[in-house]
Protein backbone atom coordinates (compact mmCIF):
# COMPACT_ATOMS: atom_id res chain seq x y z
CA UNK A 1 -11.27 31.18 12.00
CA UNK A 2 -8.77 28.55 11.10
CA UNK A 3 -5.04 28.78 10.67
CA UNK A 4 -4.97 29.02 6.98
CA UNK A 5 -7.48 31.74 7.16
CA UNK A 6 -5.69 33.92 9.84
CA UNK A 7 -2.09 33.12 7.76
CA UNK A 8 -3.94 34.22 4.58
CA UNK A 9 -5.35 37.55 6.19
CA UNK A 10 -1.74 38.15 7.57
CA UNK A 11 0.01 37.58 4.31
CA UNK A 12 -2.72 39.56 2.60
CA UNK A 13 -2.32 42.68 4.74
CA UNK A 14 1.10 42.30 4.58
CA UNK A 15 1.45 42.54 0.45
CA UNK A 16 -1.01 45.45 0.39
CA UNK A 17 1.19 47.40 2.81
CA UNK A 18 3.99 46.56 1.20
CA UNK A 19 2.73 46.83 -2.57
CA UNK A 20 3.60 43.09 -2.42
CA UNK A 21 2.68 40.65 -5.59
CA UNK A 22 1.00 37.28 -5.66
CA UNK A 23 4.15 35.74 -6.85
CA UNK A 24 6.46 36.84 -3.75
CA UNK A 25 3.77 35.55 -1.70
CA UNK A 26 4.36 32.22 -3.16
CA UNK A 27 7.90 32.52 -2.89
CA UNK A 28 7.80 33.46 0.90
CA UNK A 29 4.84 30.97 1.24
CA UNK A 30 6.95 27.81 0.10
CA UNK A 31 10.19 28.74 1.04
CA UNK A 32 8.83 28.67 4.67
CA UNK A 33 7.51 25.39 4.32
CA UNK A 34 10.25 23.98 2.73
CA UNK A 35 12.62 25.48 5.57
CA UNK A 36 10.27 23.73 7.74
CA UNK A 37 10.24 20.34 6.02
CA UNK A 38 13.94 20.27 6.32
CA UNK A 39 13.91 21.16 9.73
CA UNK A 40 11.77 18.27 10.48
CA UNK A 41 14.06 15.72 8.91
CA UNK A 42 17.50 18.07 10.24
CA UNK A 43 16.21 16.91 13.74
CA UNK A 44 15.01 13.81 12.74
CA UNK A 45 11.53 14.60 13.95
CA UNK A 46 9.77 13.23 10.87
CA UNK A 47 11.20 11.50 7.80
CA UNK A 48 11.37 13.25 4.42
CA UNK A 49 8.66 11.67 3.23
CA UNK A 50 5.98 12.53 6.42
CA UNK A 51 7.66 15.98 6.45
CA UNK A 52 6.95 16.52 3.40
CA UNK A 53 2.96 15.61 3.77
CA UNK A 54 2.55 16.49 6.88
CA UNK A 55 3.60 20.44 5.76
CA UNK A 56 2.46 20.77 2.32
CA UNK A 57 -1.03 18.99 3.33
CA UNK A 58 -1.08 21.25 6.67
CA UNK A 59 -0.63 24.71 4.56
CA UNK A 60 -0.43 23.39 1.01
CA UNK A 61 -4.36 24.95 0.75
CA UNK A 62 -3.22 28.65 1.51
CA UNK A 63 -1.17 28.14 -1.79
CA UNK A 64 -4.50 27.68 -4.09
CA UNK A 65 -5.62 31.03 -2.31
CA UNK A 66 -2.79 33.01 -3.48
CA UNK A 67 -2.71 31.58 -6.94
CA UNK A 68 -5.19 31.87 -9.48
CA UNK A 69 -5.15 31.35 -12.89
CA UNK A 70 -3.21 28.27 -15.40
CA UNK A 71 0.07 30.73 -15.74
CA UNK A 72 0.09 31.25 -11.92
CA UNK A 73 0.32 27.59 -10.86
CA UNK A 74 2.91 27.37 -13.45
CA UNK A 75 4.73 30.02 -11.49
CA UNK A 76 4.31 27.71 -8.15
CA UNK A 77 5.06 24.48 -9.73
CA UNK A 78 8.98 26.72 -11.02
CA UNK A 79 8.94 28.48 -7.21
CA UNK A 80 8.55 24.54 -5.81
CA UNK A 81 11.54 23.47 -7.75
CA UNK A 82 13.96 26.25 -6.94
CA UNK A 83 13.49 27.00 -3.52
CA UNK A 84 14.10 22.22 -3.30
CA UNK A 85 17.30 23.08 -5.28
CA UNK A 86 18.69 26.49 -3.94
CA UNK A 87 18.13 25.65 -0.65
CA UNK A 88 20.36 22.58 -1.41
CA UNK A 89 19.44 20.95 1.47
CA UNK A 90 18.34 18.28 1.10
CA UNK A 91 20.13 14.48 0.70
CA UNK A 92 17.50 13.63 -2.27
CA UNK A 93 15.93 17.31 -3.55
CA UNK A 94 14.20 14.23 -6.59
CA UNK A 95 12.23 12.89 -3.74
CA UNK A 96 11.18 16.42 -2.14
CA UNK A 97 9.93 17.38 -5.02
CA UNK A 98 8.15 14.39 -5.94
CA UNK A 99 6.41 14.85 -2.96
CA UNK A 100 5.60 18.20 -2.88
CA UNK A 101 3.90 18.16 -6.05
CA UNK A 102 1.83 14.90 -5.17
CA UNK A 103 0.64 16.03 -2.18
CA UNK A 104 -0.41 19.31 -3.39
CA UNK A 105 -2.36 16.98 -6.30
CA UNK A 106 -3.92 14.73 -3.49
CA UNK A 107 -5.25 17.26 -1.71
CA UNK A 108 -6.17 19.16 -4.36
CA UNK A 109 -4.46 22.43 -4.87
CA UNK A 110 -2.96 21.29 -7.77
CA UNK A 111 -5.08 19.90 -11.21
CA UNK A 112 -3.82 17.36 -13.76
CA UNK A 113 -4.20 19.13 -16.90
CA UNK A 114 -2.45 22.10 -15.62
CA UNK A 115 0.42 20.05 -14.03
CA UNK A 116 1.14 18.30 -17.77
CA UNK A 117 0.56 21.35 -19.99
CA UNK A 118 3.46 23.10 -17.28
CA UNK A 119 5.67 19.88 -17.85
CA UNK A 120 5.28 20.32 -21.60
CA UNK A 121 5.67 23.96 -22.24
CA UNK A 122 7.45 25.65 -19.48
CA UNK A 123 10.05 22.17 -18.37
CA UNK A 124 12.77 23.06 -20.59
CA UNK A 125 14.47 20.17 -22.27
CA UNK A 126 17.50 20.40 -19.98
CA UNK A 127 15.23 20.86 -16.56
CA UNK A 128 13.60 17.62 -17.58
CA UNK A 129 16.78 15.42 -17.06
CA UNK A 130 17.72 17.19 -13.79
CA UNK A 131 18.20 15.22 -10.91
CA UNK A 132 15.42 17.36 -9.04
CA UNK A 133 13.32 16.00 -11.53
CA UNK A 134 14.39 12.30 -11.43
CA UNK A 135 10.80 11.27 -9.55
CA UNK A 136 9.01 14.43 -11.37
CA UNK A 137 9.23 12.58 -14.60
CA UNK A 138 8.19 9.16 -13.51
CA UNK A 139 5.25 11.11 -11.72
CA UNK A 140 4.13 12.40 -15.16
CA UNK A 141 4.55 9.37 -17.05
CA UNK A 142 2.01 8.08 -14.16
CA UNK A 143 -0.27 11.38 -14.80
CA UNK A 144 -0.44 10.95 -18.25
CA UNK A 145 -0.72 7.11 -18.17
CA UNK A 146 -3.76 8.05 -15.95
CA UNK A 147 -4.93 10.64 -17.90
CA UNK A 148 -4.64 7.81 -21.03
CA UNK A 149 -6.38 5.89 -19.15
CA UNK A 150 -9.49 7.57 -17.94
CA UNK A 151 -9.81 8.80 -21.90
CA UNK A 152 -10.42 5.15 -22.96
CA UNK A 153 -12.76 4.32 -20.03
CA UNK A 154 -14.93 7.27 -21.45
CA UNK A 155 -14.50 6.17 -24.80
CA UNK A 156 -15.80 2.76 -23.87
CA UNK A 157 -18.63 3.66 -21.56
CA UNK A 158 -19.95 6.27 -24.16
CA UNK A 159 -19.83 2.97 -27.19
CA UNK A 160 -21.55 1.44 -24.87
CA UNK A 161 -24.36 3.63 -24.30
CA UNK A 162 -24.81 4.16 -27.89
């Protein structure tokens, strides 16, 4: 047993005996590793940017076990965002979340499609030009660019083997 799997048994029994939900899992889930990626860079053990991937790619995993479905991972993607900003914390909160949500898409936890369909209908107008979301939107523009991308490569390979 690993320490995602003994974290995820501990915050498992913990909502059942409290009549917990999913979503204040996530909540206490990032807000602990965002405390801990600002320690990190408060002591000047690591900078932002290796806090930031060393935590979310050392626990970012126990997050896809506690979220399940499209309107859930919209729900982390919002949680990400406001604990960076309330916590208010941090020099560049832009860069933090950049981060967060690119590591979580390297390793996996979080998928394209669902990433760009939150950007599009949950990001309000407003949200969009936040600084917090100063790197978020260049991020996108790269998603979607790759997303563009990959559709023409298809395109091409399946004219070709016609």
């Amino acid at each position: 047993i690993n320490d995602l799997d003994t974290a995820l048994l501990d915050l498992n029994t913990l909502r059942m005996s409290m009549d917990g939900t999913y979503h204040e899992v996530r909540i206490s889930v990032i807000t602990a590793m965002i405390k801990r990626v600002y320690t990190f860079i408060k002591t000047q053990t690591l900078a932002p940017k290796e806090a930031v991937i060393k935590i979310f790619t050392s626990w970012g995993a126990l997050l896809s076990r506690v979220t399940f479905d499209e309107e859930e991972y919209f729900d982390l993607l919002d949680i990400i965002q406001q604990e960076i900003d309330e916590l208010g914390t941090f020099e560049d909160p832009a860069t933090i979340s950049f981060l967060a949500f690119n590591t979580l898409y390297d390793i996996d936890v979080l998928e394209e499609d669902v990433v760009l369909k939150w950007w599009q209908t949950s990001v309000s107008a407003e949200s969009k030009q936040a600084p917090i979301n100063r790197m978020v939107v260049k991020w996108i523009e790269w998603l979607q660019t790759a997303d563009d991308e990959e559709d023409d490569s298809e395109e091409e390979e399946e004219e070709e083997s016609d």
